[in-house]
N, C-alpha and C. Protein backbone atom coordinates (compact mmCIF):
# COMPACT_ATOMS: atom_id res chain seq x y z
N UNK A 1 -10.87 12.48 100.12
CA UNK A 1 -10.58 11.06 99.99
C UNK A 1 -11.60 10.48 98.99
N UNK A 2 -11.26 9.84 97.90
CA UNK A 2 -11.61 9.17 97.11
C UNK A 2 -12.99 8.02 97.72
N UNK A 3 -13.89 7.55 96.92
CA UNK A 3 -14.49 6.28 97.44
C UNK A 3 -13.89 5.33 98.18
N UNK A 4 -12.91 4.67 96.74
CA UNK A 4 -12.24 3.72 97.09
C UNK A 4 -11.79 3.74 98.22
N UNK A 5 -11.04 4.73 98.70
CA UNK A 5 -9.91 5.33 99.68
C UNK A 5 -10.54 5.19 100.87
N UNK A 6 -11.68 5.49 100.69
CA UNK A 6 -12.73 5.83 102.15
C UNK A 6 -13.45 4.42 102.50
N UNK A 7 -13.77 3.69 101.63
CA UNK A 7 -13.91 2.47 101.60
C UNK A 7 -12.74 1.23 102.54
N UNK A 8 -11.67 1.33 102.08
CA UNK A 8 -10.45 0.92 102.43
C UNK A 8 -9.81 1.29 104.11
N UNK A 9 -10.48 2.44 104.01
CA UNK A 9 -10.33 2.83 105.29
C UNK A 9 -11.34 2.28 106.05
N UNK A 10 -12.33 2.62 105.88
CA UNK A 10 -13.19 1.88 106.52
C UNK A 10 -13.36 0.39 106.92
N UNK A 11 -12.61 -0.09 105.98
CA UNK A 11 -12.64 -1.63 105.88
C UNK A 11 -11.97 -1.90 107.56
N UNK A 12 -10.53 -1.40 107.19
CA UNK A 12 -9.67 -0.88 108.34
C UNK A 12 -9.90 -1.19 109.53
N UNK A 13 -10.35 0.05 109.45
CA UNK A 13 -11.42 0.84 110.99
C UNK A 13 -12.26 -0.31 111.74
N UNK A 14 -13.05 -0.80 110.68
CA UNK A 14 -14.35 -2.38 111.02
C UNK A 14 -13.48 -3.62 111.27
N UNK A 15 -12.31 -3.72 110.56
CA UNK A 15 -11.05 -4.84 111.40
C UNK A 15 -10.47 -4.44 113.07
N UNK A 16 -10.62 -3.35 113.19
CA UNK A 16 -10.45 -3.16 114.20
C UNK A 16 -11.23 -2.94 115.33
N UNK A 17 -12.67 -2.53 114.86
CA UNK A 17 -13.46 -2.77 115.67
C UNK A 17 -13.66 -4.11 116.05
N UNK A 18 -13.63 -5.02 115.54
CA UNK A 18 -13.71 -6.20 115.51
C UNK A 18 -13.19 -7.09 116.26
N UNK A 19 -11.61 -6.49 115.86
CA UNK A 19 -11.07 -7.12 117.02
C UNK A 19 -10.68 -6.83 118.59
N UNK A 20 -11.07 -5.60 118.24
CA UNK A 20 -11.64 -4.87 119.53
C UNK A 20 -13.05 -6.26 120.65
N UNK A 21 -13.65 -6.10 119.83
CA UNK A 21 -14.91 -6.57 120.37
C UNK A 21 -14.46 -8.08 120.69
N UNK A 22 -13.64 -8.80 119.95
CA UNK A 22 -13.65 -10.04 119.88
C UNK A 22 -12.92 -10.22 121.10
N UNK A 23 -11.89 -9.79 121.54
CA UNK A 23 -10.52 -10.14 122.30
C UNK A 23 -11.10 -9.37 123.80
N UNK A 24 -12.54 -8.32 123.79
CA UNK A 24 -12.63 -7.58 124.99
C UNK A 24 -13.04 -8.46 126.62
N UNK A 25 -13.33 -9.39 126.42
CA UNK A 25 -13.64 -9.94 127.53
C UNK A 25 -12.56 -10.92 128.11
N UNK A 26 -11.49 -11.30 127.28
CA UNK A 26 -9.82 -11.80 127.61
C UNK A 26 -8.90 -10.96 127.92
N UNK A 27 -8.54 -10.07 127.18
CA UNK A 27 -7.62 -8.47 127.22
C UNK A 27 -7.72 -8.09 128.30
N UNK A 28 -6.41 -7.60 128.36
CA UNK A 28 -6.08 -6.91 129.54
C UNK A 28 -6.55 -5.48 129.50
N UNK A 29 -6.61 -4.64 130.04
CA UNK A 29 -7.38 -3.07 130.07
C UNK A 29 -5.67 -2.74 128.90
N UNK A 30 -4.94 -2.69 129.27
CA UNK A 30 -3.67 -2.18 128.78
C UNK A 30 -4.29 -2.49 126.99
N UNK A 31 -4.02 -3.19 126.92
CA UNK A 31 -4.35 -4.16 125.53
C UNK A 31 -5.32 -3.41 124.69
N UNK A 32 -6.68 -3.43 125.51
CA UNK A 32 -8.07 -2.79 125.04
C UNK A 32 -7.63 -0.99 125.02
N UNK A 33 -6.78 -0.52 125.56
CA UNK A 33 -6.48 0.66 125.20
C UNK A 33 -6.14 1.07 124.28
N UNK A 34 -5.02 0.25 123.36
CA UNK A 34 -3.89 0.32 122.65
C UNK A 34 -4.97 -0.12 121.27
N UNK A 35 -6.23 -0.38 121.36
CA UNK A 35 -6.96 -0.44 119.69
C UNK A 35 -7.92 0.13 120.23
N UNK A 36 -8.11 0.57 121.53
CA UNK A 36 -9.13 1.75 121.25
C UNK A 36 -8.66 2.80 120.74
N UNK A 37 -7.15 3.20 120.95
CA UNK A 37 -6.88 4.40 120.24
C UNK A 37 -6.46 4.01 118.80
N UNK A 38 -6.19 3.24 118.59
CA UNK A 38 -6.29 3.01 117.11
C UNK A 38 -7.47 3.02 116.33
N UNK A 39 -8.36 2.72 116.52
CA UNK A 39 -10.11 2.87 116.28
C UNK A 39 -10.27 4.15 116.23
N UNK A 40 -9.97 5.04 117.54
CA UNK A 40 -10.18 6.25 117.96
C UNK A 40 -9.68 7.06 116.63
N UNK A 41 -8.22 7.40 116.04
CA UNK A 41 -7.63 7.47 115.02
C UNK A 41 -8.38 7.18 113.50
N UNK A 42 -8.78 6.16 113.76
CA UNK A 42 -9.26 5.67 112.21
C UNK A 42 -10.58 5.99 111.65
N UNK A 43 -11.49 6.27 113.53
CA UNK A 43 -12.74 6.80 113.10
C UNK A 43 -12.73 8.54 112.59
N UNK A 44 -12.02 8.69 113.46
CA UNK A 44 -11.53 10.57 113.07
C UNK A 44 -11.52 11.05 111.96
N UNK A 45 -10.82 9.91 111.34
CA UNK A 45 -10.42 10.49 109.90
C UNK A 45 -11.36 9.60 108.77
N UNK A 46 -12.04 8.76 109.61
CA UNK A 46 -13.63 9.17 108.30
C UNK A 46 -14.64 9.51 108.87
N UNK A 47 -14.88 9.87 109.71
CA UNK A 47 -16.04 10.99 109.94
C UNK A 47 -15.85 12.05 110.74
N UNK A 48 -14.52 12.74 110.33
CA UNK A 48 -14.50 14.41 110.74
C UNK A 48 -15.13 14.89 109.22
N UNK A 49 -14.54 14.45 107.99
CA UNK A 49 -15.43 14.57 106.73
C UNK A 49 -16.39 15.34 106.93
N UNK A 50 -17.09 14.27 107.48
CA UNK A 50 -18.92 14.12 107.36
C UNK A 50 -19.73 15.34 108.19
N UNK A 51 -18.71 15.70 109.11
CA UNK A 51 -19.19 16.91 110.01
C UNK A 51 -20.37 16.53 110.74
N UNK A 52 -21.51 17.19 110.86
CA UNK A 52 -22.85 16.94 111.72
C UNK A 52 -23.96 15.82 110.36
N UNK A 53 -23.64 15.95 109.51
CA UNK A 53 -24.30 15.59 108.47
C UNK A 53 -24.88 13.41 108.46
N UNK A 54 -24.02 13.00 109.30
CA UNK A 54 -24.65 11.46 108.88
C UNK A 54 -25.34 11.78 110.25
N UNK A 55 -26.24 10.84 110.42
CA UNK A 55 -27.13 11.39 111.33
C UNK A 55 -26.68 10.36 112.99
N UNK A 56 -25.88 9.31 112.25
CA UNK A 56 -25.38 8.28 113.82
C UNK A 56 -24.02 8.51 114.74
N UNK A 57 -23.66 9.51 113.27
CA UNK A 57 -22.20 9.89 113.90
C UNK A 57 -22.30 10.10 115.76
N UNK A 58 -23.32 10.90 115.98
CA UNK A 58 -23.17 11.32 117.61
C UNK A 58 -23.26 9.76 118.56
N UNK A 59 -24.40 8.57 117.89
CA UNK A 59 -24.25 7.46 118.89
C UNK A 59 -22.87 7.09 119.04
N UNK A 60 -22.20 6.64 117.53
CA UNK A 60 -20.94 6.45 117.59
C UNK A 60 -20.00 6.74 118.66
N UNK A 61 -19.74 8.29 118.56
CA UNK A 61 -18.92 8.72 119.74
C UNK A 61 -19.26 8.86 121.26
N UNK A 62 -20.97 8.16 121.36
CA UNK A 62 -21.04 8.73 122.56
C UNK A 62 -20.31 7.09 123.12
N UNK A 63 -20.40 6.26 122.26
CA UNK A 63 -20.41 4.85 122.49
C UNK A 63 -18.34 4.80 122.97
N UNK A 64 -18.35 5.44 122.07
CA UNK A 64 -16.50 5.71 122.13
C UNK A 64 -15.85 6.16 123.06
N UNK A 65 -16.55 7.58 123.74
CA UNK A 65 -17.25 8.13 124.92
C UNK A 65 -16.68 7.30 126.11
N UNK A 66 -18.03 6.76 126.32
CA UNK A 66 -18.19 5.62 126.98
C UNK A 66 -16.98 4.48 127.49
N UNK A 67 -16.49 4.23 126.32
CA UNK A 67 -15.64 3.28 126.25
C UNK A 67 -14.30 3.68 127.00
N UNK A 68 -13.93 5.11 126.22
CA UNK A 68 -12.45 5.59 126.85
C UNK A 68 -12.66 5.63 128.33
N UNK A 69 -13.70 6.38 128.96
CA UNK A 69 -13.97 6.72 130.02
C UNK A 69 -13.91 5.59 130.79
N UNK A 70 -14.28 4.44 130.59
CA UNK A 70 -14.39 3.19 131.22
C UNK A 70 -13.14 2.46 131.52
N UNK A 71 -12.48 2.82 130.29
CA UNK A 71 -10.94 2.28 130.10
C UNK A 71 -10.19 3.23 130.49
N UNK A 72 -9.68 4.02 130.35
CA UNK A 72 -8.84 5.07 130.93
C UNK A 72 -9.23 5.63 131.98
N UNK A 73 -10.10 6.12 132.33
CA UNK A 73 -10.59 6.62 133.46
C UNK A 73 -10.43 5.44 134.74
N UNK A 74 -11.45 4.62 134.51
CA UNK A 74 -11.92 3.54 135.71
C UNK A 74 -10.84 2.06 135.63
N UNK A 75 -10.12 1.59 134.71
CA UNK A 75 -9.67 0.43 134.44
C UNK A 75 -10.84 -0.42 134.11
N UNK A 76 -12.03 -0.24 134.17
CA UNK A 76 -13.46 -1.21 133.98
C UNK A 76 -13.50 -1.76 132.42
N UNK A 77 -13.79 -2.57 132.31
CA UNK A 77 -13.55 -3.38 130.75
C UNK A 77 -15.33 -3.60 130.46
N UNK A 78 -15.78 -4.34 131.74
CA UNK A 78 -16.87 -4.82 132.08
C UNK A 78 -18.16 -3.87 131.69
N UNK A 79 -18.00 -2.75 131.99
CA UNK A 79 -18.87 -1.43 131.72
C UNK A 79 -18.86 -0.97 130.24
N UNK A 80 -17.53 -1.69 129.74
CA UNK A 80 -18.25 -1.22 127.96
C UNK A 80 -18.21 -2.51 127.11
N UNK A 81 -18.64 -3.69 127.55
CA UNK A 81 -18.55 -4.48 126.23
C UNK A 81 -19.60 -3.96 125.57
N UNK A 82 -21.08 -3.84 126.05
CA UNK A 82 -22.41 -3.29 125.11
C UNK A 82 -21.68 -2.23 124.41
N UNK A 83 -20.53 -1.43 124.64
CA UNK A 83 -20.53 -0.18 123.93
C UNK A 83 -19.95 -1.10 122.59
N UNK A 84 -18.60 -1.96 122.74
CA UNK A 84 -17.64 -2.65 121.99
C UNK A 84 -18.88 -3.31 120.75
N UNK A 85 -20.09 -3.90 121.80
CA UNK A 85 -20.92 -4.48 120.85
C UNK A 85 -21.71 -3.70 119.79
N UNK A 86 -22.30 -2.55 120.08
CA UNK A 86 -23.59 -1.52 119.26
C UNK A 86 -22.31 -0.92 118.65
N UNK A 87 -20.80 -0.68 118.39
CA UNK A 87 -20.08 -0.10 117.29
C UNK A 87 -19.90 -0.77 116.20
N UNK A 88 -19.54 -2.36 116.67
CA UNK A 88 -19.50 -3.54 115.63
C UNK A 88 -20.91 -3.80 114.80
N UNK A 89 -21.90 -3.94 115.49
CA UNK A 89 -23.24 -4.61 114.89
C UNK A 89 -24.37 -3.68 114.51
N UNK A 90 -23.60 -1.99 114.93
CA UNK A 90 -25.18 -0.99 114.77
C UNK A 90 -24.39 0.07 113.95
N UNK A 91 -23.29 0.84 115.18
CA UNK A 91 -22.67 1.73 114.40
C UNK A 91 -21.79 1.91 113.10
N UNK A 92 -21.00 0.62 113.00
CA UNK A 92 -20.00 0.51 112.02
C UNK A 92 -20.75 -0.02 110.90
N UNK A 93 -21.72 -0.69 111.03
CA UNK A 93 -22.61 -0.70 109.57
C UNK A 93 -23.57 0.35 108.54
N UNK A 94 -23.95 0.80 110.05
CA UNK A 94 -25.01 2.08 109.59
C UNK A 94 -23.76 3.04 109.02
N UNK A 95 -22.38 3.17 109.54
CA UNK A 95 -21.71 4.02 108.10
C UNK A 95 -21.27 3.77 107.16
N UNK A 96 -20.98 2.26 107.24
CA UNK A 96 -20.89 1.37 105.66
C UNK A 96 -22.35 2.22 105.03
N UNK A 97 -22.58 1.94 105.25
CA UNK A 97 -24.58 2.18 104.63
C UNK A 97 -24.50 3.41 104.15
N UNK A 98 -23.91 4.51 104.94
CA UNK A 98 -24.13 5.75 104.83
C UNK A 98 -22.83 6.47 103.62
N UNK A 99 -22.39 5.57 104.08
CA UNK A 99 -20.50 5.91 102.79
C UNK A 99 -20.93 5.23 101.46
N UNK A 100 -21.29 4.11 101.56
CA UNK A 100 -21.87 3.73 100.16
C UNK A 100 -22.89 4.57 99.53
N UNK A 101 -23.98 5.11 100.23
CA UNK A 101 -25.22 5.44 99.65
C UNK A 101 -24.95 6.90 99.40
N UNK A 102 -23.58 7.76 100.29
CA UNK A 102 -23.39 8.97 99.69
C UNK A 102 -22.48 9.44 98.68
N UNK A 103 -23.30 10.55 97.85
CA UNK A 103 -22.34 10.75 96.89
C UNK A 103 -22.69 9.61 95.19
């Protein structure tokens, strides 16, 4: 995938985190499922790429982790907004950071 391409995607991905985060404390668990797997999807395919190599990739997913498990597993919404929050404001920047600065 091209810069641009990966860029674009990413853009994506951070709209959806977003609105992930924004809508999580109104949403229904059903709701919060249906863009976690869309997130889930969008992160896959920019950082399977990257392999072990960016160094936050692992918080990322443990945060993602977290999240499914909470949502699918438990119905609990409550148990991952901090996760909804550190993807928007820690994780999803630090790979802006890391996609720009590589290459």
């Amino acid at each position: 995938m091209d810069k641009i391409a990966q860029l674009r995607h990413y853009h994506s991905a951070y709209n959806t985190a977003l609105l992930l985060y924004r809508v999580f404390e109104e949403a229904e668990v059903s709701d919060l499922i249906v863009l976690y797997e869309r997130l889930e999807k969008q992160l896959k395919v920019l950082t399977d790429p990257l392999s072990e190599e960016w160094p936050r990739k692992e918080r990322l997913f443990r945060h993602m982790f977290q999240m499914r498990n909470n949502l699918f597993k438990h119905g609990l919404k409550s148990n991952s907004v901090d996760d909804a929050r550190d993807i928007v404001f820690f994780d999803m920047p630090a790979l802006a950071d890391y996609l720009l600065a590589d290459g």
